[in-house]
PDB file of N, CA and C in Angstrom:
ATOM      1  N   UNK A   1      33.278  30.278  26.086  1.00  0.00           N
ATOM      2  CA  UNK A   1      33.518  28.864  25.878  1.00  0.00           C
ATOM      3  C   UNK A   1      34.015  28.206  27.163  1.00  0.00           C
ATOM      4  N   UNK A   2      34.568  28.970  27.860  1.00  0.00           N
ATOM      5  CA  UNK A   2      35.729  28.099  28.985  1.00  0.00           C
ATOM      6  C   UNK A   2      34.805  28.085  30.110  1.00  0.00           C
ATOM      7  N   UNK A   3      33.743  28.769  30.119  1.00  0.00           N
ATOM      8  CA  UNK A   3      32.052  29.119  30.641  1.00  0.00           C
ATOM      9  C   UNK A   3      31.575  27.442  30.742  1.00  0.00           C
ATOM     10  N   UNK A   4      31.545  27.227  29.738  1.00  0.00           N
ATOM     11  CA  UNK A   4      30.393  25.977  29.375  1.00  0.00           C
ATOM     12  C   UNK A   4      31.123  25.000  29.853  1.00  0.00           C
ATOM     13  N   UNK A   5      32.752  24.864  29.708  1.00  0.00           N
ATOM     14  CA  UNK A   5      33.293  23.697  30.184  1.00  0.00           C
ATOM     15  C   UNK A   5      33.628  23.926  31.671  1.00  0.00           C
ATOM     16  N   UNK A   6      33.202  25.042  32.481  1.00  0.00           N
ATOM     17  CA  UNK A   6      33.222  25.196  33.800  1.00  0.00           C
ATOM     18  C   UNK A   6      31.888  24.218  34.540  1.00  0.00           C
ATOM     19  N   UNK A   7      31.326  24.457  33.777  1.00  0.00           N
ATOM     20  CA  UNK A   7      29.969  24.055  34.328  1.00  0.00           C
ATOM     21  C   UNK A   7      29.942  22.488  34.118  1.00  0.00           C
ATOM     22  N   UNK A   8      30.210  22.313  33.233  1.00  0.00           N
ATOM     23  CA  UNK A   8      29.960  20.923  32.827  1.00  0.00           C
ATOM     24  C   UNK A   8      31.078  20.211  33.444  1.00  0.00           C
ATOM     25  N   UNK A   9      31.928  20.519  33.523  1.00  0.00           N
ATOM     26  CA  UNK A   9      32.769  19.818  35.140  1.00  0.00           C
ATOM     27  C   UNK A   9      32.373  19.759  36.472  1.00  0.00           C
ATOM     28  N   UNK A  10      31.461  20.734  36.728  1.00  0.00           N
ATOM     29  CA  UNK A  10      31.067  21.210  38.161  1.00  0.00           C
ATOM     30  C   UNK A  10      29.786  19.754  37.749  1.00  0.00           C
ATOM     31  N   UNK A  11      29.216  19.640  36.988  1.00  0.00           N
ATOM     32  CA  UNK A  11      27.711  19.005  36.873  1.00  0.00           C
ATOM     33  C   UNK A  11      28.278  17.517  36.527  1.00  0.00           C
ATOM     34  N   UNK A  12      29.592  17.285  36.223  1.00  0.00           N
ATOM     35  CA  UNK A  12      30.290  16.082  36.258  1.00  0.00           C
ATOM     36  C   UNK A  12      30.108  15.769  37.923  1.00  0.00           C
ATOM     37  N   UNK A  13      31.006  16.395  38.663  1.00  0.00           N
ATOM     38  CA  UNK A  13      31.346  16.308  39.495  1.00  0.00           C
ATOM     39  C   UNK A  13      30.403  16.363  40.751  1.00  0.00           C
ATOM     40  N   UNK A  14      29.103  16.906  40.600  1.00  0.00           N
ATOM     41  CA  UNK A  14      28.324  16.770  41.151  1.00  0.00           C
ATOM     42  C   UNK A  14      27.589  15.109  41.189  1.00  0.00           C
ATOM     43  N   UNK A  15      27.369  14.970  40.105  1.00  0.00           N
ATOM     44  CA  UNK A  15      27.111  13.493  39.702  1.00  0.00           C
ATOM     45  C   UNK A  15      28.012  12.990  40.354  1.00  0.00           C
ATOM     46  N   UNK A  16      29.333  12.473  40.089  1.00  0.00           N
ATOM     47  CA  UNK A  16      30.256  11.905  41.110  1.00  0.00           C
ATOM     48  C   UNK A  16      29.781  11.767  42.420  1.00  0.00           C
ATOM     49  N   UNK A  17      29.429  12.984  42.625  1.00  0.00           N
ATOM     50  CA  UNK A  17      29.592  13.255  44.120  1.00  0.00           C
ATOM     51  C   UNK A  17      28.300  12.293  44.551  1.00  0.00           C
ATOM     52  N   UNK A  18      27.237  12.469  44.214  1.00  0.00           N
ATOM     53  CA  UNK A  18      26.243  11.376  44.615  1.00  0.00           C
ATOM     54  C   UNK A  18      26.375  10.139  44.308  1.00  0.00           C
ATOM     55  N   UNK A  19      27.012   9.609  43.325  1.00  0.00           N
ATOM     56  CA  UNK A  19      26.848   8.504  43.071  1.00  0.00           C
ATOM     57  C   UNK A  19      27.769   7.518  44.143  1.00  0.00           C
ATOM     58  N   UNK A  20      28.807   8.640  44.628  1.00  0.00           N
ATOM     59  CA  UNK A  20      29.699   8.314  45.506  1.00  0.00           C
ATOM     60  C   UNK A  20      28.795   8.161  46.687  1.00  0.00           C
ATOM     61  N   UNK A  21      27.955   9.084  47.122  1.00  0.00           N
ATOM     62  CA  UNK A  21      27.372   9.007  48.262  1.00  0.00           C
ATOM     63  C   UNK A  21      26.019   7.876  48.555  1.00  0.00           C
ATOM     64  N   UNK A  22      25.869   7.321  47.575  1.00  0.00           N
ATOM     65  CA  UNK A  22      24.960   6.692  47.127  1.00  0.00           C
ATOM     66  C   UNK A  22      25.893   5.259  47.475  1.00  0.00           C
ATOM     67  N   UNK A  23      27.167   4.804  46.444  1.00  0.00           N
ATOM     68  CA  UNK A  23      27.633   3.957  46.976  1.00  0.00           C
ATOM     69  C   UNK A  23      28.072   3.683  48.200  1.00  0.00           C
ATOM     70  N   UNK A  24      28.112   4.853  49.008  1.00  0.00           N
ATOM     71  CA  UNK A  24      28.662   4.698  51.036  1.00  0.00           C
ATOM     72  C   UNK A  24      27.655   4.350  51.806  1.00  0.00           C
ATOM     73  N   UNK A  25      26.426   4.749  51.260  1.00  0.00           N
ATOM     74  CA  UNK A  25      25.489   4.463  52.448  1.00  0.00           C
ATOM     75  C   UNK A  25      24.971   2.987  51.944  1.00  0.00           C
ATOM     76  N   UNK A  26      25.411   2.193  50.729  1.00  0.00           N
ATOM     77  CA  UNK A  26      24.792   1.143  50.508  1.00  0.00           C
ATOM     78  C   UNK A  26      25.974  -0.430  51.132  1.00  0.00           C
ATOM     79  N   UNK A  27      27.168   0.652  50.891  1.00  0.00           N
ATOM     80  CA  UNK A  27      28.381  -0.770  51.708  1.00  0.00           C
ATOM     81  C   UNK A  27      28.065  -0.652  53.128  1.00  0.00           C
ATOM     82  N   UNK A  28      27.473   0.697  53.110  1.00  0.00           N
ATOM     83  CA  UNK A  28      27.572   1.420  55.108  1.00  0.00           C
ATOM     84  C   UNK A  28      26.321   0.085  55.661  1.00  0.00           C
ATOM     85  N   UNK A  29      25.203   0.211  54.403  1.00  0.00           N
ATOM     86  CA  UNK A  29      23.967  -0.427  55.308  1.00  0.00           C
ATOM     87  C   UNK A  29      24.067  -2.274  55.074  1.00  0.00           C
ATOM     88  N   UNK A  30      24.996  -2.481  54.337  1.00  0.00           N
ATOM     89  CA  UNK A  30      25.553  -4.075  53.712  1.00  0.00           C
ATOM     90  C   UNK A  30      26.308  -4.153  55.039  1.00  0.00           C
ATOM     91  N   UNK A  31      27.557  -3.804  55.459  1.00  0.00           N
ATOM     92  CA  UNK A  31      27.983  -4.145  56.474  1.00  0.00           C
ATOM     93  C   UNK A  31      27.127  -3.863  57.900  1.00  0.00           C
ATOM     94  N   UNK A  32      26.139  -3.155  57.898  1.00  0.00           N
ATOM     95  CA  UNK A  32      25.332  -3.607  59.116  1.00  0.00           C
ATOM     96  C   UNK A  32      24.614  -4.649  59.273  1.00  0.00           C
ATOM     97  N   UNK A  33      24.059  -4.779  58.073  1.00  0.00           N
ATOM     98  CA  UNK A  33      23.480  -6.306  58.324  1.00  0.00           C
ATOM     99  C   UNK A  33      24.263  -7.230  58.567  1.00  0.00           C
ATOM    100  N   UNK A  34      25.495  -7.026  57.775  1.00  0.00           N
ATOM    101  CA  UNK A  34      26.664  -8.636  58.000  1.00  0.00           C
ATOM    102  C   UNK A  34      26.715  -9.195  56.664  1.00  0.00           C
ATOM    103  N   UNK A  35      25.909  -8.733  55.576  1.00  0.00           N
ATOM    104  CA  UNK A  35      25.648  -9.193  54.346  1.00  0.00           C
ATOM    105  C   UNK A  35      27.730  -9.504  54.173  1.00  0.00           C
ATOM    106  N   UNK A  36      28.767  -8.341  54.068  1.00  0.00           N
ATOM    107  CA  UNK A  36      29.807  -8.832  53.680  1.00  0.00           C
ATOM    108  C   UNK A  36      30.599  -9.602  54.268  1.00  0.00           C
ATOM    109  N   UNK A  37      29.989  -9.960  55.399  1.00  0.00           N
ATOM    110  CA  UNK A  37      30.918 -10.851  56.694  1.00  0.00           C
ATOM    111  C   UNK A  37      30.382 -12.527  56.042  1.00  0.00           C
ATOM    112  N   UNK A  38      29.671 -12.961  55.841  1.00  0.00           N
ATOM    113  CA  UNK A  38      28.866 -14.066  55.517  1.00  0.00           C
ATOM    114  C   UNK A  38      29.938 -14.637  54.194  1.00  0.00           C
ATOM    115  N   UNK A  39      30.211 -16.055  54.613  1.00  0.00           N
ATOM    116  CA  UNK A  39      31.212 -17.100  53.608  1.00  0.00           C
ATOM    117  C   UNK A  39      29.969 -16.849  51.862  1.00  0.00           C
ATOM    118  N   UNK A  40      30.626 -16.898  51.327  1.00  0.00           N
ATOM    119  CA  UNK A  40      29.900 -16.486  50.029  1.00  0.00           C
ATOM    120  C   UNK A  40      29.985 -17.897  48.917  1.00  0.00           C
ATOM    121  N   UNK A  41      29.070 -18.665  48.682  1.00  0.00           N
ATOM    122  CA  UNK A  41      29.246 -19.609  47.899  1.00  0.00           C
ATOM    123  C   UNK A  41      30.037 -19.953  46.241  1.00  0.00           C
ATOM    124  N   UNK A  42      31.170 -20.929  46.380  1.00  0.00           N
ATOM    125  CA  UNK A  42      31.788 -20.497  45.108  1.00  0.00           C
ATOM    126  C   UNK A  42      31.379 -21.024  43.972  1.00  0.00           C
ATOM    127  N   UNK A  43      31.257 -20.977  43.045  1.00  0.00           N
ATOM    128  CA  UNK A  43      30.776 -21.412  41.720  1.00  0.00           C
ATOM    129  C   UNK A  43      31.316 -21.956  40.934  1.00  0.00           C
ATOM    130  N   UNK A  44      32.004 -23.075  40.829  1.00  0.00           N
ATOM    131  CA  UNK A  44      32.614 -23.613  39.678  1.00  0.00           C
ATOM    132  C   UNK A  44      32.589 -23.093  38.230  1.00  0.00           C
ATOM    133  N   UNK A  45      33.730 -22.462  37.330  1.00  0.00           N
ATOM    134  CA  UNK A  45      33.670 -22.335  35.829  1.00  0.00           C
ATOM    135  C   UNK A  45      33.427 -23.728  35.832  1.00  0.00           C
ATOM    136  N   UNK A  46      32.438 -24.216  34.474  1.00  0.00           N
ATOM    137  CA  UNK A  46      32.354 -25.338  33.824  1.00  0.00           C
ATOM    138  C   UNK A  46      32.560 -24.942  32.224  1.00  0.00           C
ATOM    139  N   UNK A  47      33.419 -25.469  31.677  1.00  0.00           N
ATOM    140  CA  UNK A  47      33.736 -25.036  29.951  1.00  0.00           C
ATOM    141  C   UNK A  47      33.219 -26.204  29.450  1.00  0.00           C
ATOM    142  N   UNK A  48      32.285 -25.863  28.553  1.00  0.00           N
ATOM    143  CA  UNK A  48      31.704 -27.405  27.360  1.00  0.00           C
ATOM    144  C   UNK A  48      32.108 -26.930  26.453  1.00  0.00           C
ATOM    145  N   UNK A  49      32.657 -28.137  25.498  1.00  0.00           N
ATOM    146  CA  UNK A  49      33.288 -27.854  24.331  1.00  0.00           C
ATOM    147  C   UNK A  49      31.774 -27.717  23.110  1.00  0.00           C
ATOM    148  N   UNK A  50      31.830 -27.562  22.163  1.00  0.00           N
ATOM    149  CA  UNK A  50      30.446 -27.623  21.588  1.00  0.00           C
ATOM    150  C   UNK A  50      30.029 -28.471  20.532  1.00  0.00           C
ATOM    151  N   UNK A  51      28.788 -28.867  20.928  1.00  0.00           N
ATOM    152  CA  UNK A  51      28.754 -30.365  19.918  1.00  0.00           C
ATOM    153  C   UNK A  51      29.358 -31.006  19.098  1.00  0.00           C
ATOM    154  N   UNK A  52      30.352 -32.169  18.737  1.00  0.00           N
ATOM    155  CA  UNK A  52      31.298 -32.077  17.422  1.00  0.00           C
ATOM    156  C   UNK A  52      30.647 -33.263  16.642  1.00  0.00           C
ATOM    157  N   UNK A  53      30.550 -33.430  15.599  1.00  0.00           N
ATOM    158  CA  UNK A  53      29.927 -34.868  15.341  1.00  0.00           C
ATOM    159  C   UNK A  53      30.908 -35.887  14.860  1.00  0.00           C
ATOM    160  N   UNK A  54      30.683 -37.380  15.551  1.00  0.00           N
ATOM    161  CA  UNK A  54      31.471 -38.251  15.781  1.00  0.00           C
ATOM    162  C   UNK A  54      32.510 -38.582  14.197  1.00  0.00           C
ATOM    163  N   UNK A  55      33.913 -38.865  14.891  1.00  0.00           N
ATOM    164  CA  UNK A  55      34.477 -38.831  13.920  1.00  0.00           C
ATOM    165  C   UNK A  55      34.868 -39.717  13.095  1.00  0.00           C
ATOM    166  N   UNK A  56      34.737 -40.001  11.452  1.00  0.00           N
ATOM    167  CA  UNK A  56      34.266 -40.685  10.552  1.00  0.00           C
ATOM    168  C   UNK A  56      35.910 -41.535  10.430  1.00  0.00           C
ATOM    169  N   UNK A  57      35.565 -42.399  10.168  1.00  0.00           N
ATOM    170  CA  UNK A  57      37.146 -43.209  10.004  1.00  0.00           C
ATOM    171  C   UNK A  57      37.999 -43.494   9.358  1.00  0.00           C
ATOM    172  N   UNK A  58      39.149 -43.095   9.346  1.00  0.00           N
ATOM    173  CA  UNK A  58      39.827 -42.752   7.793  1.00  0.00           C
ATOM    174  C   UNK A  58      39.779 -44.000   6.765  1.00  0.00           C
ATOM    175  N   UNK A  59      40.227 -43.575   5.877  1.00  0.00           N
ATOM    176  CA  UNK A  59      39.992 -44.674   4.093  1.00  0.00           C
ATOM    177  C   UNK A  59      41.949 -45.389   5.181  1.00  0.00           C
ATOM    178  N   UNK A  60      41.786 -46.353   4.176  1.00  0.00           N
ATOM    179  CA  UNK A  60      43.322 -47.375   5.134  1.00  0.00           C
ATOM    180  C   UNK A  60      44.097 -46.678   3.900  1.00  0.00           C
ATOM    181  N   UNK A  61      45.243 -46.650   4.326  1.00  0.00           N
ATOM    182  CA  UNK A  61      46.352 -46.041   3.288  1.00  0.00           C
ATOM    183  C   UNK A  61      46.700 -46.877   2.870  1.00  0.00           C
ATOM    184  N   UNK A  62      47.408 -46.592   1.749  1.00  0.00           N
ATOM    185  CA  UNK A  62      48.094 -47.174   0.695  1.00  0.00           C
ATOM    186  C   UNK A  62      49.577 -47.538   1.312  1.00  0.00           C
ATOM    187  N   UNK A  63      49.353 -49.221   1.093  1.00  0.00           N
ATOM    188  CA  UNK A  63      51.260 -48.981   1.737  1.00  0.00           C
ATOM    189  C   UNK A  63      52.454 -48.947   0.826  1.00  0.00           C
ATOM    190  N   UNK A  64      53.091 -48.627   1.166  1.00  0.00           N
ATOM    191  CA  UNK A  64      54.045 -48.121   0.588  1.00  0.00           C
ATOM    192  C   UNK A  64      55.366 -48.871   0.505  1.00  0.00           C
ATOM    193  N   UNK A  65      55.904 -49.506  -0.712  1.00  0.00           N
ATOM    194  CA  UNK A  65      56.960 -50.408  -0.698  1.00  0.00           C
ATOM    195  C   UNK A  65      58.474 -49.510  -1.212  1.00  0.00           C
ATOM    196  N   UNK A  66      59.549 -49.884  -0.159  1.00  0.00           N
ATOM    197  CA  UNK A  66      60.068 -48.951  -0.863  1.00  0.00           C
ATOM    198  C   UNK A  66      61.520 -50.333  -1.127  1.00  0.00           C
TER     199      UNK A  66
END
């Protein structure tokens, strides 16, 4: 048993290991171009509230004599 979970850590970790190496050579070849040096355009959040339909006008109250 302690077999199978040897391996399957090693085959974790192998994965890691490329995906790691995979991410270095892609910041490695981004910063040669200058891609991360370059001002990066910002984007405004815009929040819309969502359609409401216009609101109906109350009945007049009853006044009240006291």
């Amino acid at each position: 048993m302690s077999k199978h979970i040897d391996l399957i850590a090693i085959g974790f970790l192998l994965i890691a290991f490329a995906f790691g190496a995979q991410l270095h050579d892609a910041l490695q070849a981004g910063i040669r171009q200058g891609r991360f040096l370059e001002p990066r355009q910002v984007r405004p959040v815009i929040a819309v509230p969502p359609c409401m339909p216009a609101l109906q006008h109350l009945a007049r109250l009853p006044r009240v004599h006291s």
